[in-house]
N, C-alpha and C. Protein backbone atom coordinates (compact mmCIF):
# COMPACT_ATOMS: atom_id res chain seq x y z
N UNK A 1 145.92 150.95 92.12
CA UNK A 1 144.57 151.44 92.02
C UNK A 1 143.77 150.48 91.15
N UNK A 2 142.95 150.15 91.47
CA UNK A 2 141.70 149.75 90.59
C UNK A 2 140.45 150.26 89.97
N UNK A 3 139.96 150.06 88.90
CA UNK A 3 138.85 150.69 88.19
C UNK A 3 138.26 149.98 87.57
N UNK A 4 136.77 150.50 87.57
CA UNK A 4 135.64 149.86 86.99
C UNK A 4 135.70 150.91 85.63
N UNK A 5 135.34 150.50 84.11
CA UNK A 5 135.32 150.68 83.24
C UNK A 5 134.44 150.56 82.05
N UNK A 6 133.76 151.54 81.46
CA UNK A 6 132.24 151.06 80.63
C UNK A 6 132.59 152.31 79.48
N UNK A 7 133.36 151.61 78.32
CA UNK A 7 133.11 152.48 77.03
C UNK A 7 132.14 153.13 76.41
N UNK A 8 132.30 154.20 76.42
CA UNK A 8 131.22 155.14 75.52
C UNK A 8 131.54 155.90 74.65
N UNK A 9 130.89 156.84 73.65
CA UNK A 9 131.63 157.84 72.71
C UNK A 9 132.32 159.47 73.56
N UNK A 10 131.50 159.77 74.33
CA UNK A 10 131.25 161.29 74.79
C UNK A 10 132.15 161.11 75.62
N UNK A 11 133.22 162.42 75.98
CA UNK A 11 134.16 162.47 77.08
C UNK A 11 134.13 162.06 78.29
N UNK A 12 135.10 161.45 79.08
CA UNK A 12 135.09 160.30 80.12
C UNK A 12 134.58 161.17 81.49
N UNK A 13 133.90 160.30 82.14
CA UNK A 13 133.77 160.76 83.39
C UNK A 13 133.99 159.85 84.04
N UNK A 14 134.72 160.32 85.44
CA UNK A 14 135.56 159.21 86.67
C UNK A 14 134.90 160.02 87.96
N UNK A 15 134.24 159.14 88.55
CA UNK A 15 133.53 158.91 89.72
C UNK A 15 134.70 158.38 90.52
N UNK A 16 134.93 159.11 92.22
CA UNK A 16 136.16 159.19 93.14
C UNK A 16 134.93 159.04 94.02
N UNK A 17 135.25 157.93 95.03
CA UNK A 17 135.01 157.59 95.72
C UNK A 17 134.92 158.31 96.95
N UNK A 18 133.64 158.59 98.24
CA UNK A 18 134.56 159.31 99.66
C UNK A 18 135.10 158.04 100.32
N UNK A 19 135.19 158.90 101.81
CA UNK A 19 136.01 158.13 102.64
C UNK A 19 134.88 156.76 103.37
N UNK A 20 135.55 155.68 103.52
CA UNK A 20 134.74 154.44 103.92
C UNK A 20 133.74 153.57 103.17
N UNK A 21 134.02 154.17 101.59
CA UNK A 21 133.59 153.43 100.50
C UNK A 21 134.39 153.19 99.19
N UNK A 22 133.83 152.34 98.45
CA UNK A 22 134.79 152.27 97.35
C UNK A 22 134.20 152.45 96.25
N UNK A 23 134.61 151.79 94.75
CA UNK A 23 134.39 152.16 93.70
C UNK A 23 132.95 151.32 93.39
N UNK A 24 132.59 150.06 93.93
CA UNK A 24 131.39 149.30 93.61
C UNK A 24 130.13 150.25 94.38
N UNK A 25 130.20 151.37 95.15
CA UNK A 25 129.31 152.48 95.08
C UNK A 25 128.69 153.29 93.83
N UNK A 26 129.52 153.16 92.92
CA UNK A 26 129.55 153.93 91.73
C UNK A 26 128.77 153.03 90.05
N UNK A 27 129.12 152.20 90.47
CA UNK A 27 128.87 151.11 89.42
C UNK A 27 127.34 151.09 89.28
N UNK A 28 126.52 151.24 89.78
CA UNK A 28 125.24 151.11 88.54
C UNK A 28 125.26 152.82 87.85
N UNK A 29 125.72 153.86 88.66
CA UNK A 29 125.35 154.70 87.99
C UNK A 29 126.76 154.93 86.47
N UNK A 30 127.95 154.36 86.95
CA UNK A 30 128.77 154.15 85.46
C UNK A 30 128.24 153.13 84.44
N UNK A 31 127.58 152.14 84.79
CA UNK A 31 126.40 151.32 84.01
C UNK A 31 125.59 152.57 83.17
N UNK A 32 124.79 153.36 83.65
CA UNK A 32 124.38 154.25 82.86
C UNK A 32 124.80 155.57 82.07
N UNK A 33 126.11 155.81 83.04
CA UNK A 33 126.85 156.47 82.06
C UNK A 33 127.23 156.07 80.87
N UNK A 34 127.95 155.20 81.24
CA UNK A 34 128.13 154.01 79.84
C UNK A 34 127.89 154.25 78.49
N UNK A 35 126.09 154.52 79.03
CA UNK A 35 126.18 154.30 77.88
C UNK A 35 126.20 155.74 76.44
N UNK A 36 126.82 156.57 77.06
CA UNK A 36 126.78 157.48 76.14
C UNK A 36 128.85 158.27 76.49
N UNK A 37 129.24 158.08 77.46
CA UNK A 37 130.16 158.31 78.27
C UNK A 37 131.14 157.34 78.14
N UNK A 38 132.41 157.23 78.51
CA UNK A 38 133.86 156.19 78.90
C UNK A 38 133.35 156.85 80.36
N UNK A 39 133.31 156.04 81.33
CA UNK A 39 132.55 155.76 82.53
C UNK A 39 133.64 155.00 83.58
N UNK A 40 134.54 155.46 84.76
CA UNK A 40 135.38 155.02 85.18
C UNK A 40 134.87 154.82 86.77
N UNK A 41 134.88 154.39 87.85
CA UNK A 41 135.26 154.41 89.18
C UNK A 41 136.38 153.71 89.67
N UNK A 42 136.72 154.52 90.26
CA UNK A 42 137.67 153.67 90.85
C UNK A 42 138.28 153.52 92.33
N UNK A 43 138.93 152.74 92.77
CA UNK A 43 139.55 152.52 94.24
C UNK A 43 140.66 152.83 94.70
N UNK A 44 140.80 154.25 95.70
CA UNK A 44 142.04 154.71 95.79
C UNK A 44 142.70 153.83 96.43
N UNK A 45 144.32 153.69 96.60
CA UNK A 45 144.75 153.11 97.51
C UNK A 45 144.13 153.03 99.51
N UNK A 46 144.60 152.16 99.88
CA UNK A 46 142.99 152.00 100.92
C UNK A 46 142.10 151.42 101.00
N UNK A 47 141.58 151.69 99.81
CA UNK A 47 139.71 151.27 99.74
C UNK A 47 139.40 150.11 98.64
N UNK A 48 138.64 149.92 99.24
CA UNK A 48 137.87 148.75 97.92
C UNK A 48 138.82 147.95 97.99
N UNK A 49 139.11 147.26 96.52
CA UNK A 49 140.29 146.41 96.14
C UNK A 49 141.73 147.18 95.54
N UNK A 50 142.09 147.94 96.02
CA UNK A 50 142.84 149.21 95.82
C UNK A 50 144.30 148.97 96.40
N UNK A 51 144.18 148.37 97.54
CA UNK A 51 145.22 147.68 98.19
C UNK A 51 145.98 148.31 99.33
N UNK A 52 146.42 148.07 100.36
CA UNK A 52 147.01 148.50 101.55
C UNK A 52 148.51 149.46 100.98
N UNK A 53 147.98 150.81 101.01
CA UNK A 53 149.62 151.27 100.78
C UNK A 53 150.29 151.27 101.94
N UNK A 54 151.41 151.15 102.13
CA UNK A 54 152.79 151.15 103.71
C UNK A 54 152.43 152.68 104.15
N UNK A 55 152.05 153.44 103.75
CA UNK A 55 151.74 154.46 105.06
C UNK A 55 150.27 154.85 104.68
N UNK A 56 149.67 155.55 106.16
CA UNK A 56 148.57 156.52 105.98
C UNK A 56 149.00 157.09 104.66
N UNK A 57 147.43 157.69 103.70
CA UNK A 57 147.80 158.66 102.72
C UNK A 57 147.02 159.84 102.96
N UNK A 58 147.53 160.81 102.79
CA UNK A 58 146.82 162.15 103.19
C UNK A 58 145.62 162.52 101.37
N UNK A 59 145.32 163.29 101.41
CA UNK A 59 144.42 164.10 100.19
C UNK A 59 145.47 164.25 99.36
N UNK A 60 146.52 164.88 99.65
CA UNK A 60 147.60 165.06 98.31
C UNK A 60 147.94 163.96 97.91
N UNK A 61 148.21 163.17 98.49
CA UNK A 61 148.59 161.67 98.24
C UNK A 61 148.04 160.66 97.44
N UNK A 62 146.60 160.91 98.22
CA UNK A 62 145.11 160.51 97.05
C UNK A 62 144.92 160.94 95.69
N UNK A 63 144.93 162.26 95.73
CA UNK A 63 145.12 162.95 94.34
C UNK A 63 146.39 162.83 93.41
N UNK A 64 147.45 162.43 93.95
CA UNK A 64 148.77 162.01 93.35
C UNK A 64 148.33 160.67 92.93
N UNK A 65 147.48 159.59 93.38
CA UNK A 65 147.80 158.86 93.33
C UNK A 65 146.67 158.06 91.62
N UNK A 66 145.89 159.00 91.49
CA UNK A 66 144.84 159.16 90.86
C UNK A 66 145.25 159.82 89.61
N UNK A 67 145.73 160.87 89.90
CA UNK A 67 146.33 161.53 88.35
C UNK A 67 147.17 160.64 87.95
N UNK A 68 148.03 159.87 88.68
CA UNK A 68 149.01 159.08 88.44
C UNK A 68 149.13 158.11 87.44
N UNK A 69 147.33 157.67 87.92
CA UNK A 69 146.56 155.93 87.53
C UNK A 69 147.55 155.13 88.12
């Protein structure tokens, strides 16, 4: 998985991508989170620069794969 990342003081928020986009969707608005926020997006396996996993992944899979980091 990959993630975009912008330190802030106030509890983190992570922006999840839908289907047929990736995490550089997210990035100006984690730019403004930023700046008060730890500000994450990121690229599930699949998408973006996230990388080809060896099988289809279903929603559980996605979400496994995310809690995981």
């Amino acid at each position: 998985m990959v993630a975009w990342r912008i330190a802030g003081r106030r509890p983190p928020v992570v922006c999840v991508h839908g289907a047929g986009v990736s995490s550089r969707e997210f990035r100006p608005f984690i730019e403004v989170l930023g700046c008060g926020h730890n500000a994450w997006s990121v690229d599930l396996p699949g998408y973006g620069a996230g990388g080809r996993p060896a099988r289809p992944l279903g929603l559980r899979a996605l979400t496994d794969s995310l809690a995981g980091g």
